[in-house]
PDB file of N, CA and C in Angstrom:
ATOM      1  N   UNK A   1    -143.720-119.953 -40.604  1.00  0.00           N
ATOM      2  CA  UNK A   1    -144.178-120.449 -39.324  1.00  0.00           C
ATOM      3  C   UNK A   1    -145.689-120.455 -39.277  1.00  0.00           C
ATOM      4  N   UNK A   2    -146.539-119.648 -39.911  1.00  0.00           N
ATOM      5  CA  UNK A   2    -147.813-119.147 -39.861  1.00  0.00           C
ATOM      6  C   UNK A   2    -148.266-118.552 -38.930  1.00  0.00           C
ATOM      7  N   UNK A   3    -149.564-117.786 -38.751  1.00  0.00           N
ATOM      8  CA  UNK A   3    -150.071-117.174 -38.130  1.00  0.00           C
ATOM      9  C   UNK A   3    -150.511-118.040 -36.618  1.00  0.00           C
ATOM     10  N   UNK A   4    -150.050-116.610 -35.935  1.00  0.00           N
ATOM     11  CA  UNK A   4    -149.884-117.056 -34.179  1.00  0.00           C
ATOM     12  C   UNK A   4    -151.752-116.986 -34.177  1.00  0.00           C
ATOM     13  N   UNK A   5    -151.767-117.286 -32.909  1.00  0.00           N
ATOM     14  CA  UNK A   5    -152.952-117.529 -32.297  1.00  0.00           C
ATOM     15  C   UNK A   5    -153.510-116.004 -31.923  1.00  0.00           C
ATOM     16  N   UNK A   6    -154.736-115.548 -31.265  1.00  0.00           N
ATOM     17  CA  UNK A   6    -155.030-113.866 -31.198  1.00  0.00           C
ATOM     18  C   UNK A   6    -154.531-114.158 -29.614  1.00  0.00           C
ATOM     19  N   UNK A   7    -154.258-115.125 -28.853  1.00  0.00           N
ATOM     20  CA  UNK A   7    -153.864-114.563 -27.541  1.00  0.00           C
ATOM     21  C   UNK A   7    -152.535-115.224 -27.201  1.00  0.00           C
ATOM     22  N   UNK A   8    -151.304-114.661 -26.882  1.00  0.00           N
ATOM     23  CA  UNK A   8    -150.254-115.700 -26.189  1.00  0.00           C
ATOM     24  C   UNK A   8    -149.353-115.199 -25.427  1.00  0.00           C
ATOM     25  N   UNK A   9    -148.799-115.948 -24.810  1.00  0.00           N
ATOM     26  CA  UNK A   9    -147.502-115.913 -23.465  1.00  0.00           C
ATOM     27  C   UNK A   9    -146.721-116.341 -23.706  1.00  0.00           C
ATOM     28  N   UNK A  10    -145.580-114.957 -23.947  1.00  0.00           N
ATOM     29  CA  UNK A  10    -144.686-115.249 -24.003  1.00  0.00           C
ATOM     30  C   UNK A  10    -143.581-115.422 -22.471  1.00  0.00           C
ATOM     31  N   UNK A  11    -142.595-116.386 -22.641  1.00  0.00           N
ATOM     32  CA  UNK A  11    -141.956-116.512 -21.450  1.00  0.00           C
ATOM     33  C   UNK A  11    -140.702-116.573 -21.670  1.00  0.00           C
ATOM     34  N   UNK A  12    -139.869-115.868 -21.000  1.00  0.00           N
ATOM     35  CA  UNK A  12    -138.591-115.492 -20.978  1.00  0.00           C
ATOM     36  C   UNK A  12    -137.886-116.117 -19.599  1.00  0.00           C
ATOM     37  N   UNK A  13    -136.626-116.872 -19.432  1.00  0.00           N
ATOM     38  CA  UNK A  13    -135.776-117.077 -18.813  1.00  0.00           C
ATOM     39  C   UNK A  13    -135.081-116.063 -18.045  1.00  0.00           C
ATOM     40  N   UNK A  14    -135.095-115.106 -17.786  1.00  0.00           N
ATOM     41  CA  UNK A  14    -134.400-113.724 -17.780  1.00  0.00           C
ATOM     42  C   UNK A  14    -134.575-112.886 -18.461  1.00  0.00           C
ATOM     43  N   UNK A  15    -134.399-111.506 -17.942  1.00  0.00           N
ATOM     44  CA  UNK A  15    -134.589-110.276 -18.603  1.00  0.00           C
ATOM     45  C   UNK A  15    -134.061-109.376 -17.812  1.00  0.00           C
ATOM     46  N   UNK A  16    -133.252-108.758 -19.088  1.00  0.00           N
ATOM     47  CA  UNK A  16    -132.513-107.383 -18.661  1.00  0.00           C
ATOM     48  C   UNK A  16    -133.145-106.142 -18.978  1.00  0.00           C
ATOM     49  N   UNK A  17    -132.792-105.814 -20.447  1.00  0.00           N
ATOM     50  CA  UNK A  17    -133.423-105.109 -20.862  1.00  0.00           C
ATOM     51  C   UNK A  17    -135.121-104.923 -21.188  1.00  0.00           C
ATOM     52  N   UNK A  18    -135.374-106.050 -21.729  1.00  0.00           N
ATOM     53  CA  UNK A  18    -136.594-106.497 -21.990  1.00  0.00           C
ATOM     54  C   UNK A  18    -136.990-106.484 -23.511  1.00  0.00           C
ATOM     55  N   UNK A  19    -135.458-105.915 -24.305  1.00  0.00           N
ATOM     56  CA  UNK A  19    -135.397-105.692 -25.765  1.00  0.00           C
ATOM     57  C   UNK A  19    -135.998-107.321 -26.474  1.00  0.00           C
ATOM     58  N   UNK A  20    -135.886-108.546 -25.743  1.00  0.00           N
ATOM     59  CA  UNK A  20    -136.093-109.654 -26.449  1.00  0.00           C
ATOM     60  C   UNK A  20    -137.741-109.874 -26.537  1.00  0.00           C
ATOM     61  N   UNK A  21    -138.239-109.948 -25.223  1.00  0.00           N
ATOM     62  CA  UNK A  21    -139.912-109.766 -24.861  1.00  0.00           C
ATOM     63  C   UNK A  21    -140.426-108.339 -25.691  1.00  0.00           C
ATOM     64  N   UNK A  22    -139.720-107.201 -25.820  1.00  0.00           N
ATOM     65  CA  UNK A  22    -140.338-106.638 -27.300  1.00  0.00           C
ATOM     66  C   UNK A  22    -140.433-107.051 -28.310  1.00  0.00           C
ATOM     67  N   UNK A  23    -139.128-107.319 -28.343  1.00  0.00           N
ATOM     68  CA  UNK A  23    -139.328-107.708 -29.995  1.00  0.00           C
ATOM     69  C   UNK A  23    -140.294-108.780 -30.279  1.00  0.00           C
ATOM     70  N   UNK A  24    -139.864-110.169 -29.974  1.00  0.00           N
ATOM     71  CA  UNK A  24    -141.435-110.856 -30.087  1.00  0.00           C
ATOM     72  C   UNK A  24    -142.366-110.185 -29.889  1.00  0.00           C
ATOM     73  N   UNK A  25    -143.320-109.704 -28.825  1.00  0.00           N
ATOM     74  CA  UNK A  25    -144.509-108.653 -29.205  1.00  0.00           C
ATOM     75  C   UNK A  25    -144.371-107.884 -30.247  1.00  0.00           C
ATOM     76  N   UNK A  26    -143.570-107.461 -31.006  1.00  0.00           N
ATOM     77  CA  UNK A  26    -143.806-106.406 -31.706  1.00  0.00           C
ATOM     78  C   UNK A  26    -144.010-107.596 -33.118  1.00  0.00           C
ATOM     79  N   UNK A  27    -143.244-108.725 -33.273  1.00  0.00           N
ATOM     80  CA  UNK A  27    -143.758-109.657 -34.413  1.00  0.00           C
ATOM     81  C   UNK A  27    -144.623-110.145 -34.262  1.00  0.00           C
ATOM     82  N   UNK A  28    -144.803-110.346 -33.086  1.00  0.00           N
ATOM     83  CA  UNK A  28    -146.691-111.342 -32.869  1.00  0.00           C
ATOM     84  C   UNK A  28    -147.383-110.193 -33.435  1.00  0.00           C
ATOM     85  N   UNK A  29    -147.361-109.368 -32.675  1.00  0.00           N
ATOM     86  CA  UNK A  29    -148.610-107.728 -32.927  1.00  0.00           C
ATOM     87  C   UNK A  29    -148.853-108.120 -34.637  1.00  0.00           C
ATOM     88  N   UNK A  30    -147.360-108.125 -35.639  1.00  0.00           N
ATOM     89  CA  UNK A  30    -147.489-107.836 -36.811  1.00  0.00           C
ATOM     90  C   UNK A  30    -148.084-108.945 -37.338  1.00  0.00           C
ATOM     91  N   UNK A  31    -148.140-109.826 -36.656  1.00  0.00           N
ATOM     92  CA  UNK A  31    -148.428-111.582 -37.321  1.00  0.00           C
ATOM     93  C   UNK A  31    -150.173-111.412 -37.076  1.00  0.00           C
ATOM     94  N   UNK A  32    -150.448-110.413 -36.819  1.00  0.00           N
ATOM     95  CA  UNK A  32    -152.275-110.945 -35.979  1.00  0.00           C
ATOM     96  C   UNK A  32    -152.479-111.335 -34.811  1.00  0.00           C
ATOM     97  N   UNK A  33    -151.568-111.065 -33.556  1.00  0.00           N
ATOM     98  CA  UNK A  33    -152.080-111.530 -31.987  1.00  0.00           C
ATOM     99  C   UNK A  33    -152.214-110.174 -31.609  1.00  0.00           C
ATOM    100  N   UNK A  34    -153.336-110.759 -30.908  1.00  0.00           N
ATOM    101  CA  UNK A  34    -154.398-109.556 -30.322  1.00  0.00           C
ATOM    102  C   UNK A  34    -153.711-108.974 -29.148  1.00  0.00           C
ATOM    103  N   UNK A  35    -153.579-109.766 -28.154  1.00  0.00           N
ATOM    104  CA  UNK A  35    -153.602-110.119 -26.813  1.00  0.00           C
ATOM    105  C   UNK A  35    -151.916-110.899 -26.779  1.00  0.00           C
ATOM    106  N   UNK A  36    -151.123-109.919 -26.343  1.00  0.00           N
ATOM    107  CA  UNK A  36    -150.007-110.679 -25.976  1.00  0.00           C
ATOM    108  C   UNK A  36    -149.575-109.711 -24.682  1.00  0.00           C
ATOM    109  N   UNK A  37    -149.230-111.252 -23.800  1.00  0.00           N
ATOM    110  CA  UNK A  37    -149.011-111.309 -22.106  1.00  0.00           C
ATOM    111  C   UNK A  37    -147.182-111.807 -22.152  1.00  0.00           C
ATOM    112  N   UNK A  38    -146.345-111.482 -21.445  1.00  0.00           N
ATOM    113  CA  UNK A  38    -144.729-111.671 -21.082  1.00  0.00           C
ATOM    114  C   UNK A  38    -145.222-111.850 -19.696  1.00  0.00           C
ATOM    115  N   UNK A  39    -143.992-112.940 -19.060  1.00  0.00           N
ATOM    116  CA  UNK A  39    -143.416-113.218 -17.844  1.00  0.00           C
ATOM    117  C   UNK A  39    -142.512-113.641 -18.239  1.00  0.00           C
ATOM    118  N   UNK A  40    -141.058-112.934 -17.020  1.00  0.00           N
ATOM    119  CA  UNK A  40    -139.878-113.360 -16.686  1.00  0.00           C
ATOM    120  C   UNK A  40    -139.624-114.287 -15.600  1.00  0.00           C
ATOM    121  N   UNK A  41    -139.201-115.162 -15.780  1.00  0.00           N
ATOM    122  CA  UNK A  41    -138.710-115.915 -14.403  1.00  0.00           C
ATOM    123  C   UNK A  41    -137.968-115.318 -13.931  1.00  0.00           C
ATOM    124  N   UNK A  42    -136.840-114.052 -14.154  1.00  0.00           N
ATOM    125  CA  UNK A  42    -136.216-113.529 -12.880  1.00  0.00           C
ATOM    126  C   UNK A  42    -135.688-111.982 -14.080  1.00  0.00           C
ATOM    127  N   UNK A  43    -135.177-111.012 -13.281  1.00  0.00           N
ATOM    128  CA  UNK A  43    -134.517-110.335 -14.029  1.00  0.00           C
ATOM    129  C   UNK A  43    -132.979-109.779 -13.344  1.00  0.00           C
ATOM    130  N   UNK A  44    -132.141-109.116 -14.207  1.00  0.00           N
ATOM    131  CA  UNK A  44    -131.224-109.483 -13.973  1.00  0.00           C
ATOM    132  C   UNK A  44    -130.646-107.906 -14.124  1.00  0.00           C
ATOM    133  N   UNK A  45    -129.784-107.234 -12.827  1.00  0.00           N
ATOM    134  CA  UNK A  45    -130.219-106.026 -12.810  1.00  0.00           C
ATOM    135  C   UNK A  45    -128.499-105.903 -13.150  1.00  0.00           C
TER     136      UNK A  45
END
């Protein structure tokens, strides 16, 4: 895929746990993004 950008937003449809919006951060982090921001459009209790 190559290397992400040093800043990005990620956006999620829902969120429960929030295990999915980690995990991407935790591969961006490893890929070289500096600066990573999440929003959910709703969560789901």
């Amino acid at each position: 895929v190559g290397t992400p950008p040093p800043r990005v937003l990620i956006v999620d449809d829902v969120t429960t746990t929030g295990a999915t919006l980690s995990e991407v951060a935790r591969v961006l982090r490893e890929g070289g993004a500096t600066h990573r921001y999440a929003v959910a459009m709703a969560r789901e209790d």
